[in-house]
PDB file of N, CA and C in Angstrom:
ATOM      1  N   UNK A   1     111.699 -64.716 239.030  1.00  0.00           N
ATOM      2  CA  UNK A   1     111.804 -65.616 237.900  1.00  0.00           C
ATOM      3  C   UNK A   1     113.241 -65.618 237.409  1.00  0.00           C
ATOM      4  N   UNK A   2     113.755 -66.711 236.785  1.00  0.00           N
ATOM      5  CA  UNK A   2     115.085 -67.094 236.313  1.00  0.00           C
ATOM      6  C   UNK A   2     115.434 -65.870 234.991  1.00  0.00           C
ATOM      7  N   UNK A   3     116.742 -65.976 234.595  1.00  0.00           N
ATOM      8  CA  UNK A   3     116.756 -65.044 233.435  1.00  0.00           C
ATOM      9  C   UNK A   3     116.786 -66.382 232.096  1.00  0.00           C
ATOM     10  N   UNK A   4     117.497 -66.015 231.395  1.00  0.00           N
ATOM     11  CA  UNK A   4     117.239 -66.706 230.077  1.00  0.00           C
ATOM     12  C   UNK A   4     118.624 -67.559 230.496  1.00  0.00           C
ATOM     13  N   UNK A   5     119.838 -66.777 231.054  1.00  0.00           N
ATOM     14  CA  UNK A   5     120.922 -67.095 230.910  1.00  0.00           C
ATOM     15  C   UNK A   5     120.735 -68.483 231.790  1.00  0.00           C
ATOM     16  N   UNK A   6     120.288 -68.049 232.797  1.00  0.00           N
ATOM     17  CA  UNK A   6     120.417 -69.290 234.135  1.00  0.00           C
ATOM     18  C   UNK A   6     119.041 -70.316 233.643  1.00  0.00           C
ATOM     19  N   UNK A   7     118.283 -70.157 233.089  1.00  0.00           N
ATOM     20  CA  UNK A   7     117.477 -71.346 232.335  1.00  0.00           C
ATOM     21  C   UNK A   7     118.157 -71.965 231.295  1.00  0.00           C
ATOM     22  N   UNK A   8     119.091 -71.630 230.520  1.00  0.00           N
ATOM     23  CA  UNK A   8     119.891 -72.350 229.874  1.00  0.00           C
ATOM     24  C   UNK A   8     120.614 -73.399 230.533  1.00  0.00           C
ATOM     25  N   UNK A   9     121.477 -72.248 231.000  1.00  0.00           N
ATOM     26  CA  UNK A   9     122.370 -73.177 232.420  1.00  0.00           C
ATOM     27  C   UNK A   9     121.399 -74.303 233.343  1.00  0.00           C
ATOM     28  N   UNK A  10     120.473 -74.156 233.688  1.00  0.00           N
ATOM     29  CA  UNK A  10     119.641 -75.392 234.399  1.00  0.00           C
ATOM     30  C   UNK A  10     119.585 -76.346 232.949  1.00  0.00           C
ATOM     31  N   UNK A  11     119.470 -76.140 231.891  1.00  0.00           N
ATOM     32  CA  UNK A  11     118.639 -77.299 230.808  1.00  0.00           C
ATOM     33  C   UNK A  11     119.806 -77.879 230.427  1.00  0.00           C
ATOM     34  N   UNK A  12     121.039 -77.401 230.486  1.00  0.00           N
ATOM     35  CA  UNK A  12     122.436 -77.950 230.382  1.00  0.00           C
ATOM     36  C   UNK A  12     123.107 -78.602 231.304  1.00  0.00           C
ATOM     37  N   UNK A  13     122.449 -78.301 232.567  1.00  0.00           N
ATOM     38  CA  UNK A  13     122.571 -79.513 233.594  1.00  0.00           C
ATOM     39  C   UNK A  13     121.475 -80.311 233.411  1.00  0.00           C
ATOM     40  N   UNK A  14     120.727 -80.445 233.324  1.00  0.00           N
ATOM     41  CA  UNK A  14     119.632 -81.424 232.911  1.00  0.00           C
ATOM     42  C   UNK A  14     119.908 -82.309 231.866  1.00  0.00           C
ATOM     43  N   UNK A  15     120.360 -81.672 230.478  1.00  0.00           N
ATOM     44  CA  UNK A  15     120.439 -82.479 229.686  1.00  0.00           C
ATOM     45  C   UNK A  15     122.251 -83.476 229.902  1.00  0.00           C
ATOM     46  N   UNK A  16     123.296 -83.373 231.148  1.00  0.00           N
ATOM     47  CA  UNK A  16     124.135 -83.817 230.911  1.00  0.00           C
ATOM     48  C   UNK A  16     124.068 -84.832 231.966  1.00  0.00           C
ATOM     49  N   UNK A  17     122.491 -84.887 233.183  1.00  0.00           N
ATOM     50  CA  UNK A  17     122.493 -85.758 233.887  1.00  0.00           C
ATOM     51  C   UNK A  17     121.272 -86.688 233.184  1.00  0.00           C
ATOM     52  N   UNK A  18     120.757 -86.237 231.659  1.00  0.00           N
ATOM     53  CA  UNK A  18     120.289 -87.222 231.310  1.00  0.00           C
ATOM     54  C   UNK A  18     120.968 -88.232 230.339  1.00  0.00           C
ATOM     55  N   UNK A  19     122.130 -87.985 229.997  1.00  0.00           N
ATOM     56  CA  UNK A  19     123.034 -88.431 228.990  1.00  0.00           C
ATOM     57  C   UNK A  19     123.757 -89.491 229.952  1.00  0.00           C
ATOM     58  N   UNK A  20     124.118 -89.059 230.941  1.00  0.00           N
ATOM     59  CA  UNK A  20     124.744 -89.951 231.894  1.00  0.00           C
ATOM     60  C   UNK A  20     124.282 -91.381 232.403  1.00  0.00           C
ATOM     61  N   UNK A  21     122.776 -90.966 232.156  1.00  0.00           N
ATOM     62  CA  UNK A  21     121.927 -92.013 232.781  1.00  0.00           C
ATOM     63  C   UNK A  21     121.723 -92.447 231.418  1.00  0.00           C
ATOM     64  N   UNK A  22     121.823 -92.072 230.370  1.00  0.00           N
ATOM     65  CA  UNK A  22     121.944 -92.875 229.123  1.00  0.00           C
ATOM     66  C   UNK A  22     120.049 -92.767 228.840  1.00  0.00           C
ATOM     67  N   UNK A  23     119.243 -92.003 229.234  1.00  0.00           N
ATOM     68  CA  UNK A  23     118.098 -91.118 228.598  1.00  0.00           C
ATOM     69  C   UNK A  23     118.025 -90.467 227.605  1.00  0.00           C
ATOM     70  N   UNK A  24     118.689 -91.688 226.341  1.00  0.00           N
ATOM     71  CA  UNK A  24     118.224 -90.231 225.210  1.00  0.00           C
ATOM     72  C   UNK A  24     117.239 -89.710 224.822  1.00  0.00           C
ATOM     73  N   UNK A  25     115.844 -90.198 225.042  1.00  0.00           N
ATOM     74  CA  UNK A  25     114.422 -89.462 224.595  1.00  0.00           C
ATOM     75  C   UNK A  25     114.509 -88.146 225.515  1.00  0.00           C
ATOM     76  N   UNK A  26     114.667 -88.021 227.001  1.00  0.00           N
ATOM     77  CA  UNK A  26     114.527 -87.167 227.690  1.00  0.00           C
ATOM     78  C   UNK A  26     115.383 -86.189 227.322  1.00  0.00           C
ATOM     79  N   UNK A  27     117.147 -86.918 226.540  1.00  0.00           N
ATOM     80  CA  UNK A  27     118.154 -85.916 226.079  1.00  0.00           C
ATOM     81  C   UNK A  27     117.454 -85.036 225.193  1.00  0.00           C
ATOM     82  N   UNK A  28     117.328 -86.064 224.294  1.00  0.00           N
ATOM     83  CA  UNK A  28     116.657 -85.034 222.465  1.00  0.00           C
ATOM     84  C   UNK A  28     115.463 -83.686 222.854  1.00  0.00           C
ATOM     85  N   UNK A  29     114.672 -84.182 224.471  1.00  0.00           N
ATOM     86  CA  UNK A  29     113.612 -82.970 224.193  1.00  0.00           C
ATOM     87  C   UNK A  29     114.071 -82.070 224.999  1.00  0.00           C
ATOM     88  N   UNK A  30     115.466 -82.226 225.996  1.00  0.00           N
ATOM     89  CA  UNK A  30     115.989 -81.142 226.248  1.00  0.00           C
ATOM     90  C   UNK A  30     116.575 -79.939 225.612  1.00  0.00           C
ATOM     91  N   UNK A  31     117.697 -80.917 224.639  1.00  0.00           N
ATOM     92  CA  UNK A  31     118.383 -80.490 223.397  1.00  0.00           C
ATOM     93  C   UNK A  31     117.437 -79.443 222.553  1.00  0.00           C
ATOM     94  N   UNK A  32     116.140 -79.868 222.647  1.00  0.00           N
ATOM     95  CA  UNK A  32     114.992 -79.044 221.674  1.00  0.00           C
ATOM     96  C   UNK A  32     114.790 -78.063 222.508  1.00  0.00           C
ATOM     97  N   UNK A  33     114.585 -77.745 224.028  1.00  0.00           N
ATOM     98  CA  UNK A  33     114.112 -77.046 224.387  1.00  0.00           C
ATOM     99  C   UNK A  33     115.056 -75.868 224.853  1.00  0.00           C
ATOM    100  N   UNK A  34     116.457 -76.505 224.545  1.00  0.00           N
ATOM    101  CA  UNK A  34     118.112 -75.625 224.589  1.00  0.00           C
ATOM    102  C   UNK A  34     117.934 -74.367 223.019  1.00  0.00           C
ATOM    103  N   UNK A  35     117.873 -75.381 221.975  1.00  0.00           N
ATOM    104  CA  UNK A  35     117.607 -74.634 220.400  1.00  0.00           C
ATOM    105  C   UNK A  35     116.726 -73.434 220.909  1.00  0.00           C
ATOM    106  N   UNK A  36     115.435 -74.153 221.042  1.00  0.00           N
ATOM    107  CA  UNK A  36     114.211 -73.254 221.331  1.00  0.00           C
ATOM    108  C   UNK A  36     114.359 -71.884 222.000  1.00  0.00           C
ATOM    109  N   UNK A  37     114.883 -71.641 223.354  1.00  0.00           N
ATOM    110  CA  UNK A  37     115.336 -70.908 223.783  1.00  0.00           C
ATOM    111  C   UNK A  37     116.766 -69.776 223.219  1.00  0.00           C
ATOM    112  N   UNK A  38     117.395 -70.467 222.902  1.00  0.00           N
ATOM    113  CA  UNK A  38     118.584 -70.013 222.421  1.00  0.00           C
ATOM    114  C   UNK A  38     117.926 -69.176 221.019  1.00  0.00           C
ATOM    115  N   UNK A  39     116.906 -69.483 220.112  1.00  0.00           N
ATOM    116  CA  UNK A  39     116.496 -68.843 219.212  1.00  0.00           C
ATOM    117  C   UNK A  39     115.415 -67.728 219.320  1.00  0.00           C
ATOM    118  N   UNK A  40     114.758 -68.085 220.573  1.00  0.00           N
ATOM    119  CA  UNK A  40     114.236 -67.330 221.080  1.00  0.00           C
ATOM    120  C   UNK A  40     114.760 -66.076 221.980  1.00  0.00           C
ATOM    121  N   UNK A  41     115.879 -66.294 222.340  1.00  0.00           N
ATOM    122  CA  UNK A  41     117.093 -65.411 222.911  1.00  0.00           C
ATOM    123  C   UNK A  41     117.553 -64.212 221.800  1.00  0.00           C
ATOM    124  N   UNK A  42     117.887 -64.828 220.398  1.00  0.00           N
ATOM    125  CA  UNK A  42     118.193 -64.526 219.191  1.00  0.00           C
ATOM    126  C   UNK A  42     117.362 -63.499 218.789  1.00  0.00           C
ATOM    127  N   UNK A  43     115.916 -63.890 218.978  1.00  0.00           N
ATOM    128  CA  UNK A  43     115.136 -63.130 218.595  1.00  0.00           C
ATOM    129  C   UNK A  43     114.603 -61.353 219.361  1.00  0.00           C
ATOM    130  N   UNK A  44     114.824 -61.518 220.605  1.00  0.00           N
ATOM    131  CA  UNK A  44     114.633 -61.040 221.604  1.00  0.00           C
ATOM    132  C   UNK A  44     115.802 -60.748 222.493  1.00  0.00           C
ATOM    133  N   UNK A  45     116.757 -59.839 221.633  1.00  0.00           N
ATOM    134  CA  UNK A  45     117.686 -59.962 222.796  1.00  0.00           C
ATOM    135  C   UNK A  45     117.682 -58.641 223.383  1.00  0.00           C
ATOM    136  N   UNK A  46     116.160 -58.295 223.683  1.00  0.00           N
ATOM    137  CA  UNK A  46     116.007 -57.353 224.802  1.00  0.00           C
ATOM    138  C   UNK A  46     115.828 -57.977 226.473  1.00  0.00           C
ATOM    139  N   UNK A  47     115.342 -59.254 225.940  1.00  0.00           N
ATOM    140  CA  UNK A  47     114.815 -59.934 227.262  1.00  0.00           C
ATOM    141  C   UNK A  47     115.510 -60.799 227.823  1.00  0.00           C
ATOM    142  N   UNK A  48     115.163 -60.163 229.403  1.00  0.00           N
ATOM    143  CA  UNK A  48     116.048 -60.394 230.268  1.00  0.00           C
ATOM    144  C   UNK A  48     115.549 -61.983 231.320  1.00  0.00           C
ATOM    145  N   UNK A  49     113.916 -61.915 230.802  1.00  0.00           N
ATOM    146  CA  UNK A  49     113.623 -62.568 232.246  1.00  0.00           C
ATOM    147  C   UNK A  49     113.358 -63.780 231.234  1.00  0.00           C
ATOM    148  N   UNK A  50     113.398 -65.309 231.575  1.00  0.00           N
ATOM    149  CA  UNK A  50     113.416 -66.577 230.564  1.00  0.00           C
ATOM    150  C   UNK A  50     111.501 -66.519 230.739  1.00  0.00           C
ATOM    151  N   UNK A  51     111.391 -66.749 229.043  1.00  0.00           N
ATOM    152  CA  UNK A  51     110.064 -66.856 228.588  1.00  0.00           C
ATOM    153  C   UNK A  51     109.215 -68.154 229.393  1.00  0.00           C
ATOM    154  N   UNK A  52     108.144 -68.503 229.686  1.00  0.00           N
ATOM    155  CA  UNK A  52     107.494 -69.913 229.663  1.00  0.00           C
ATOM    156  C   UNK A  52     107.690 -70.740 228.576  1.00  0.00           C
ATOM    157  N   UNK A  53     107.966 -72.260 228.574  1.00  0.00           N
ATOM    158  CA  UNK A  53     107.688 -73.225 227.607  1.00  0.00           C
ATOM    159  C   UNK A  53     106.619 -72.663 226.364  1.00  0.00           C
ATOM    160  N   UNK A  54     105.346 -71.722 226.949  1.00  0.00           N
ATOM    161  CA  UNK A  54     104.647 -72.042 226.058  1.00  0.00           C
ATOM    162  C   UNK A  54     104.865 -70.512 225.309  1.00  0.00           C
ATOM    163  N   UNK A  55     104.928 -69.745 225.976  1.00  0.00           N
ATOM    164  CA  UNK A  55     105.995 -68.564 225.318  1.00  0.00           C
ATOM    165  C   UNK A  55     106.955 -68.859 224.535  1.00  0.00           C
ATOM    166  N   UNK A  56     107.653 -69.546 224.499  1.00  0.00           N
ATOM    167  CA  UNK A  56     108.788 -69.871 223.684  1.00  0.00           C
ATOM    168  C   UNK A  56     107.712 -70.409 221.982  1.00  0.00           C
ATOM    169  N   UNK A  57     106.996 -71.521 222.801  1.00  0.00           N
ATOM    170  CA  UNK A  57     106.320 -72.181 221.526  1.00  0.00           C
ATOM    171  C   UNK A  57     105.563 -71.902 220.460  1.00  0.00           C
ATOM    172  N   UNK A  58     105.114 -70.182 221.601  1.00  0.00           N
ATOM    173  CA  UNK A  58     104.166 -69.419 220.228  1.00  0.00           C
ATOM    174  C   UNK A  58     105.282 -68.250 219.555  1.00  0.00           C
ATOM    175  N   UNK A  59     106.153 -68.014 220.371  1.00  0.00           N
ATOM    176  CA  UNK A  59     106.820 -67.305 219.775  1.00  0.00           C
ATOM    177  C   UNK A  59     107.654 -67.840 218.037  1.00  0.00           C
ATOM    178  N   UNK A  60     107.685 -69.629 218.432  1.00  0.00           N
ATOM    179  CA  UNK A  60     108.032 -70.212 217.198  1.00  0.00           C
ATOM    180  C   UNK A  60     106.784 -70.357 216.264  1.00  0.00           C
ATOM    181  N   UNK A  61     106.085 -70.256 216.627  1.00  0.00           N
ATOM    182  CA  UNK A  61     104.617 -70.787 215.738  1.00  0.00           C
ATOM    183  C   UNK A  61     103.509 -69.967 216.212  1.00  0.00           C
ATOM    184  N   UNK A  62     103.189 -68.401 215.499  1.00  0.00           N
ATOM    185  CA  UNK A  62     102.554 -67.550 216.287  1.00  0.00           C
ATOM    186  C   UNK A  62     100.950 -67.996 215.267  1.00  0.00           C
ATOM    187  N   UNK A  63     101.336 -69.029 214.195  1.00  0.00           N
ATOM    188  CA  UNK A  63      99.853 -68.981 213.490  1.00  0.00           C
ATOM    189  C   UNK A  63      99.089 -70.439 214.475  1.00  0.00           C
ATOM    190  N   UNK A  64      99.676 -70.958 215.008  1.00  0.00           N
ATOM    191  CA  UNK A  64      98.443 -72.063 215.972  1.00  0.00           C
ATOM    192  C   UNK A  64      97.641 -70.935 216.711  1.00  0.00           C
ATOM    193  N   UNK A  65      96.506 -71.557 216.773  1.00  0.00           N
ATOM    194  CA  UNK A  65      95.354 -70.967 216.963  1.00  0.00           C
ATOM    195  C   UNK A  65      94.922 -70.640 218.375  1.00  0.00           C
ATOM    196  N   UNK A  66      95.982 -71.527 219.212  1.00  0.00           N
ATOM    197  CA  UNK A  66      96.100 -71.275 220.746  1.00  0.00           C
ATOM    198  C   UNK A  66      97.627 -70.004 221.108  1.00  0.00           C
ATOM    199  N   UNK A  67      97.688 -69.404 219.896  1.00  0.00           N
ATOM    200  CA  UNK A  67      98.766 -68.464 219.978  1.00  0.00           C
ATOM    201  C   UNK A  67      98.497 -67.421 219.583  1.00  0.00           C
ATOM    202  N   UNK A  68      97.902 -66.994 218.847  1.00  0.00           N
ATOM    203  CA  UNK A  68      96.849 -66.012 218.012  1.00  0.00           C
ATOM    204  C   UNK A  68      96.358 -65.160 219.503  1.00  0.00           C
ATOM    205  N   UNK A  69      96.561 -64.016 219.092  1.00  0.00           N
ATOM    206  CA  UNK A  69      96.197 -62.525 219.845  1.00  0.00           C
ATOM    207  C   UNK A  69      95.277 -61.811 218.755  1.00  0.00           C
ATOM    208  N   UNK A  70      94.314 -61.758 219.773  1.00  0.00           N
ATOM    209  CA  UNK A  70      93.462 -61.133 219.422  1.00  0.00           C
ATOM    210  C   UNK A  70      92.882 -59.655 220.314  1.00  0.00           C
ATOM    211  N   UNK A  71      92.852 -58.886 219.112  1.00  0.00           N
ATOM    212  CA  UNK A  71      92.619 -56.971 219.337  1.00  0.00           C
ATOM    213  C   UNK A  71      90.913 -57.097 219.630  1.00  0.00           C
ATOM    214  N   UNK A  72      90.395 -56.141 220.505  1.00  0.00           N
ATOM    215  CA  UNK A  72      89.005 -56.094 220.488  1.00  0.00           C
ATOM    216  C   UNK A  72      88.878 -54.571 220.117  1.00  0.00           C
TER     217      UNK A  72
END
């Protein structure tokens, strides 16, 4: 799996071959998913290996109900 560093680096090539092509919807949810990471980096800067999309998403929003861990 990628680290955090080189998933950045891919979403920063992504987001500069979508600018080119003049894609700004595809830009803006890159741009979000650059923040996302990068704050999630912030948060965690033990980790080495880049989270999943949806890792990232509960890590921003751990009260949705599809994010919620539950102890038995």
């Amino acid at each position: 799996m990628a680290s955090i560093g080189e998933q950045l680096q891919s979403y920063r090539s992504a987001l500069a071959d979508a600018q080119a092509k003049g894609d700004q919807a595809i830009a803006r949810k890159i741009e979000q998913q650059i923040s996302e990471l990068e704050a999630f980096q912030q948060r965690h800067p033990e980790a080495t290996e880049a989270p999943s999309p949806f890792e990232v998403f509960c890590d921003l929003n751990p009260d949705i109900i599809n994010c919620r861990i539950h102890d038995d």
